[in-house]
N, C-alpha and C. Protein backbone atom coordinates (compact mmCIF):
# COMPACT_ATOMS: atom_id res chain seq x y z
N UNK A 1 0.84 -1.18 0.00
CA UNK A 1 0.00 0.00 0.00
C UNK A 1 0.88 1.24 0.00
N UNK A 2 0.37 2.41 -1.03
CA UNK A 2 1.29 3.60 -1.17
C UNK A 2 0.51 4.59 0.04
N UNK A 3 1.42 5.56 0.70
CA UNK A 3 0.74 5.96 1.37
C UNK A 3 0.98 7.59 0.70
N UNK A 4 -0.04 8.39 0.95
CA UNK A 4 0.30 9.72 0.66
C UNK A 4 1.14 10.12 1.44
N UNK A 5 1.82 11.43 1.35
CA UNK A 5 2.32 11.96 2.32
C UNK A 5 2.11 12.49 3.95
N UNK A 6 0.84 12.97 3.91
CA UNK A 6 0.27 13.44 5.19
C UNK A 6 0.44 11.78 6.19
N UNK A 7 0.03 10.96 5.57
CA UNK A 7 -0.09 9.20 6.03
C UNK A 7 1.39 8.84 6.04
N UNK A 8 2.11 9.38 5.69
CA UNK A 8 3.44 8.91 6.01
C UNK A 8 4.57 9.86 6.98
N UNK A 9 4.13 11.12 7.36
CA UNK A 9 4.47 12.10 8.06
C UNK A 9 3.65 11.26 9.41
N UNK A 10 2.69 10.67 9.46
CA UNK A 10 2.29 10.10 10.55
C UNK A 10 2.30 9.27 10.77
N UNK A 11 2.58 8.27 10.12
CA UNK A 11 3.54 6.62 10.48
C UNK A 11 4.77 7.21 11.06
N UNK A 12 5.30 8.20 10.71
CA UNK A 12 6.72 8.71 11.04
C UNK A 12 6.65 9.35 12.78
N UNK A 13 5.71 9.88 13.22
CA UNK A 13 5.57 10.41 14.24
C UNK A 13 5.07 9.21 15.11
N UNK A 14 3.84 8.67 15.07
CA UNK A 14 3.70 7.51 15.46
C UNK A 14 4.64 6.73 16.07
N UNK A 15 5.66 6.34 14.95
CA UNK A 15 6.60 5.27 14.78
C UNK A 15 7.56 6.12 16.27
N UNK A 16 7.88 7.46 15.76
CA UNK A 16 8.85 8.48 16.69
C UNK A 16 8.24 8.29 18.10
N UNK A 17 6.60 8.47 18.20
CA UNK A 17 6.53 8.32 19.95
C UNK A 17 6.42 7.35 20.48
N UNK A 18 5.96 6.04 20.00
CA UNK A 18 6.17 4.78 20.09
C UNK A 18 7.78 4.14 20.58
N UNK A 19 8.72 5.12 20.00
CA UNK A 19 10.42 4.80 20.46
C UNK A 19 10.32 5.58 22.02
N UNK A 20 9.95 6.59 21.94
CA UNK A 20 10.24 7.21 23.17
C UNK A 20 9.57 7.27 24.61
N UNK A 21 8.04 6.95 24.62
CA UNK A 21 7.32 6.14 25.19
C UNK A 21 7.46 4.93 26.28
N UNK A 22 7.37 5.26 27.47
CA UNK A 22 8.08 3.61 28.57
C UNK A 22 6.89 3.21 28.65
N UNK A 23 6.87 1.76 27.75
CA UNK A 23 5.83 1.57 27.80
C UNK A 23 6.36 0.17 29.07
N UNK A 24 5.28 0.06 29.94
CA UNK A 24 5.59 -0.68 31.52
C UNK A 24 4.72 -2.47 30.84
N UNK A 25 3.89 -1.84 30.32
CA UNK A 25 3.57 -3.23 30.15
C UNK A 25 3.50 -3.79 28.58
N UNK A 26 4.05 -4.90 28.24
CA UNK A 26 3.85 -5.34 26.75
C UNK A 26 2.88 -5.30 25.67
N UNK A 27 1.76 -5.79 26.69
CA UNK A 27 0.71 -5.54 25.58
C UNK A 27 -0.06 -4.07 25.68
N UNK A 28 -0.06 -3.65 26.03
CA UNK A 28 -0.35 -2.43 25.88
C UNK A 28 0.57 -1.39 24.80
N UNK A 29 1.81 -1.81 24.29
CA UNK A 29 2.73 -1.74 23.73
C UNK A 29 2.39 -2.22 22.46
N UNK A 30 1.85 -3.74 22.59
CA UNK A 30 1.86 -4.38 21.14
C UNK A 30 0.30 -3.75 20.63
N UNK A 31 -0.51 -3.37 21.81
CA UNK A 31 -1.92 -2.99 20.81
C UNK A 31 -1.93 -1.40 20.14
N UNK A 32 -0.63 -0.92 20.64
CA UNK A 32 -0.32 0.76 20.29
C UNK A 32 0.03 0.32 19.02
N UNK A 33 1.28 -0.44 18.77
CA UNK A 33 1.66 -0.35 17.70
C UNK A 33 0.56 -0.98 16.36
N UNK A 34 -0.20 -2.08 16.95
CA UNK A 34 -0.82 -2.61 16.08
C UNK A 34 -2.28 -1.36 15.49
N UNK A 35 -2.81 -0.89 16.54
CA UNK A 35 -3.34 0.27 16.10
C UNK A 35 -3.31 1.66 15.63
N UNK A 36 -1.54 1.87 15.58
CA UNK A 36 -0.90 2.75 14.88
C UNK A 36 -0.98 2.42 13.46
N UNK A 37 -0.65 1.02 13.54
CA UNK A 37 -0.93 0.38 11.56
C UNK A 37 -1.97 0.76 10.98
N UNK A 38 -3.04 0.22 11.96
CA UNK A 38 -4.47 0.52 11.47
C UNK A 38 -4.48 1.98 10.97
N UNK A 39 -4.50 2.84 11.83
CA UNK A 39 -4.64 4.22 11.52
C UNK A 39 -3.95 4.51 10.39
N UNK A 40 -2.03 4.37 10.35
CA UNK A 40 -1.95 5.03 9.05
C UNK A 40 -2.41 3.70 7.84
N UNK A 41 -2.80 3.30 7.96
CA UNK A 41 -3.45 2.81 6.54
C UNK A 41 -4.57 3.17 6.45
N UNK A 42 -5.25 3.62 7.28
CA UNK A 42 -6.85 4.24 7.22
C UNK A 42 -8.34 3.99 8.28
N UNK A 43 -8.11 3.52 9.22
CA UNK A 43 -9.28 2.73 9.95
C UNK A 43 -9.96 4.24 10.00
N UNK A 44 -10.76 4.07 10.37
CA UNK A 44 -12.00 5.17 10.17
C UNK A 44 -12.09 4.86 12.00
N UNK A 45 -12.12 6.61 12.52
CA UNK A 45 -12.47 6.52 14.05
C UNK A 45 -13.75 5.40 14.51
N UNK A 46 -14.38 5.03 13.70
CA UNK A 46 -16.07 3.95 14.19
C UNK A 46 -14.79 2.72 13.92
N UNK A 47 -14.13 2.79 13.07
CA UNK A 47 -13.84 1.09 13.42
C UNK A 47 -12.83 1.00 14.65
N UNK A 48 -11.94 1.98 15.25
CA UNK A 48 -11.00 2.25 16.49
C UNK A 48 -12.48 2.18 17.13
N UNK A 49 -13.04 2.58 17.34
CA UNK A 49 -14.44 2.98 18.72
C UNK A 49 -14.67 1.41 18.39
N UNK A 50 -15.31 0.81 17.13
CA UNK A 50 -15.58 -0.30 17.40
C UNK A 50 -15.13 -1.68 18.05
N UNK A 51 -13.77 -1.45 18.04
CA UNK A 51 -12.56 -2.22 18.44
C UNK A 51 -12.34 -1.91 19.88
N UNK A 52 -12.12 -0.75 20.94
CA UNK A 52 -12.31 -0.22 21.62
C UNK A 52 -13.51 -1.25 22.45
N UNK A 53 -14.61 -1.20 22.30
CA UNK A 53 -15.69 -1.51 22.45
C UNK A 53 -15.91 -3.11 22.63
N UNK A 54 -15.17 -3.64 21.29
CA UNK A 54 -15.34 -5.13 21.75
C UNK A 54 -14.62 -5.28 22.82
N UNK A 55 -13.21 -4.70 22.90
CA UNK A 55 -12.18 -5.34 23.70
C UNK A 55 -12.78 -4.94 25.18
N UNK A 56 -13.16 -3.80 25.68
CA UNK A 56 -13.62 -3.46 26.92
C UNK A 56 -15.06 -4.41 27.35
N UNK A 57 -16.00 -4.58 26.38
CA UNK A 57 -17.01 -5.88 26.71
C UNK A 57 -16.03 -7.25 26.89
N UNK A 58 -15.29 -7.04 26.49
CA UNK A 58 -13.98 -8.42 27.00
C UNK A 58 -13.80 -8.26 28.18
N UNK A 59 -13.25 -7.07 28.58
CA UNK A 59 -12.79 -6.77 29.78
C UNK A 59 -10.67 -7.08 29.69
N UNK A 60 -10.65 -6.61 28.59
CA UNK A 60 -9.01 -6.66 28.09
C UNK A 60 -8.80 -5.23 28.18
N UNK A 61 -9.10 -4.68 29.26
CA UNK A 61 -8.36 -3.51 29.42
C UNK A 61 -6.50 -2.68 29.12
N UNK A 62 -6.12 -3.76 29.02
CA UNK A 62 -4.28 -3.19 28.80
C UNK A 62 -4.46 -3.28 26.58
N UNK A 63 -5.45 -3.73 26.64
CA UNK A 63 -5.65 -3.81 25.03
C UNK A 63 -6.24 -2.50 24.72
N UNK A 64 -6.94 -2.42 25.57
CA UNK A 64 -8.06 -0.69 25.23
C UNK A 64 -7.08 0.36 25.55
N UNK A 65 -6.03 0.17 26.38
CA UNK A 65 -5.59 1.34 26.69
C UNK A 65 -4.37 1.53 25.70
N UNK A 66 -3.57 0.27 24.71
CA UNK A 66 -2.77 0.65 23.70
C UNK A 66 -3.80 1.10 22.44
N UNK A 67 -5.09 0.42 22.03
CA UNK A 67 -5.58 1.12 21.19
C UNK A 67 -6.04 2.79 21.28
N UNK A 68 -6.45 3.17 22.48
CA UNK A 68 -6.97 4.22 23.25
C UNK A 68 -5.71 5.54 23.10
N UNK A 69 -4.45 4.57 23.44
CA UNK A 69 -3.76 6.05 23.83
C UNK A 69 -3.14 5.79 22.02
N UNK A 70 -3.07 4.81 21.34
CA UNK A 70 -2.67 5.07 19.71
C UNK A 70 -3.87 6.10 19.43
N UNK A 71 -4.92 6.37 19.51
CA UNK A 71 -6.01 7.28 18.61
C UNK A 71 -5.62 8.38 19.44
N UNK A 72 -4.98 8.94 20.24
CA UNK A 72 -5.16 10.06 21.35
C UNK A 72 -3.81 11.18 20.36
N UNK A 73 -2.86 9.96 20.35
CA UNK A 73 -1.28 10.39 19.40
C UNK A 73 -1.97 10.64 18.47
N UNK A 74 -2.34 10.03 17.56
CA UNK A 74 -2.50 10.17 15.99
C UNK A 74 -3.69 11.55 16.27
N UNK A 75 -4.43 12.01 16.76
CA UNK A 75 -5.30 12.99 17.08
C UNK A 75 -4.31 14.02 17.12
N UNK A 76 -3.87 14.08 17.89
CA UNK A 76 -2.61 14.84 18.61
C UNK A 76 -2.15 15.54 16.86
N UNK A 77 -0.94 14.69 16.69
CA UNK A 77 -0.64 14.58 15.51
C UNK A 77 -1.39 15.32 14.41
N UNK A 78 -2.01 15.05 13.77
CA UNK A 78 -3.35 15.32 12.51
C UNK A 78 -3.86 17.13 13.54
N UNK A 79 -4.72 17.00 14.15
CA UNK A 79 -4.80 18.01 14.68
C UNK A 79 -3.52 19.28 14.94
N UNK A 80 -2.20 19.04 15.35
CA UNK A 80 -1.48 19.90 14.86
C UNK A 80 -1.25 20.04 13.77
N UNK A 81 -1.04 18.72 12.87
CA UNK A 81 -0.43 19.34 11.01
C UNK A 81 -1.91 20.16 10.52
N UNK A 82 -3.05 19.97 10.75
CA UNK A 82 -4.05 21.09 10.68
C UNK A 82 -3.93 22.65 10.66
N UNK A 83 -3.84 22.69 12.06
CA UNK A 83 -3.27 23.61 12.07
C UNK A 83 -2.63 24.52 11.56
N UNK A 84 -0.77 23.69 11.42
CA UNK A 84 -0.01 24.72 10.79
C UNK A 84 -0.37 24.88 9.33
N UNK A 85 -1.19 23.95 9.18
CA UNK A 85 -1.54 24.11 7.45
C UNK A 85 -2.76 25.49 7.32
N UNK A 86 -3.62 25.65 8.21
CA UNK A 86 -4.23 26.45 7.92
C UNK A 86 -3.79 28.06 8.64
N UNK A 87 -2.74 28.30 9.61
CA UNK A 87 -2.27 29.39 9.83
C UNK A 87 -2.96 29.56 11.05
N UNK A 88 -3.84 28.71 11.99
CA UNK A 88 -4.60 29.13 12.95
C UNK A 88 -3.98 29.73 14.28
């Protein structure tokens, strides 16, 4: 998959806070990164909420909280390149 640029400026940041990040527990680690994928290839916020959702009716909380804090970054992220793009 080709990614545009904006999608690859944010695999890049992603990828960047993901290095710097202590992450204490593993899986919470492996569901960041795995839902960092998702995002830059495209998941649409309903399918993160949807995912979100199964896993907490699980009661896999260290899963909700790597998918949870991956959509919080990538927000983060997108919401500043916004920004400087529009001069706000």
């Amino acid at each position: 998959m080709t990614l545009n640029p904006g999608r690859k400026k944010l695999a890049r940041q992603l990828d960047a806070i993901s290095q710097t990040l202590d992450f204490k527990n593993p899986t919470i680690k492996e569901y960041f990164g795995l839902a960092c994928t998702d995002i830059v290839n495209g998941a649409s916020v309903l399918e993160l909420q949807n995912t979100l959702k199964f896993y907490e009716e699980l009661e896999l909380y260290e899963e909700c909280a790597g998918i949870l804090l991956a959509c919080e970054y990538a927000c983060l992220f997108s919401i500043t390149r916004l920004i400087k793009h529009t001069n706000i």
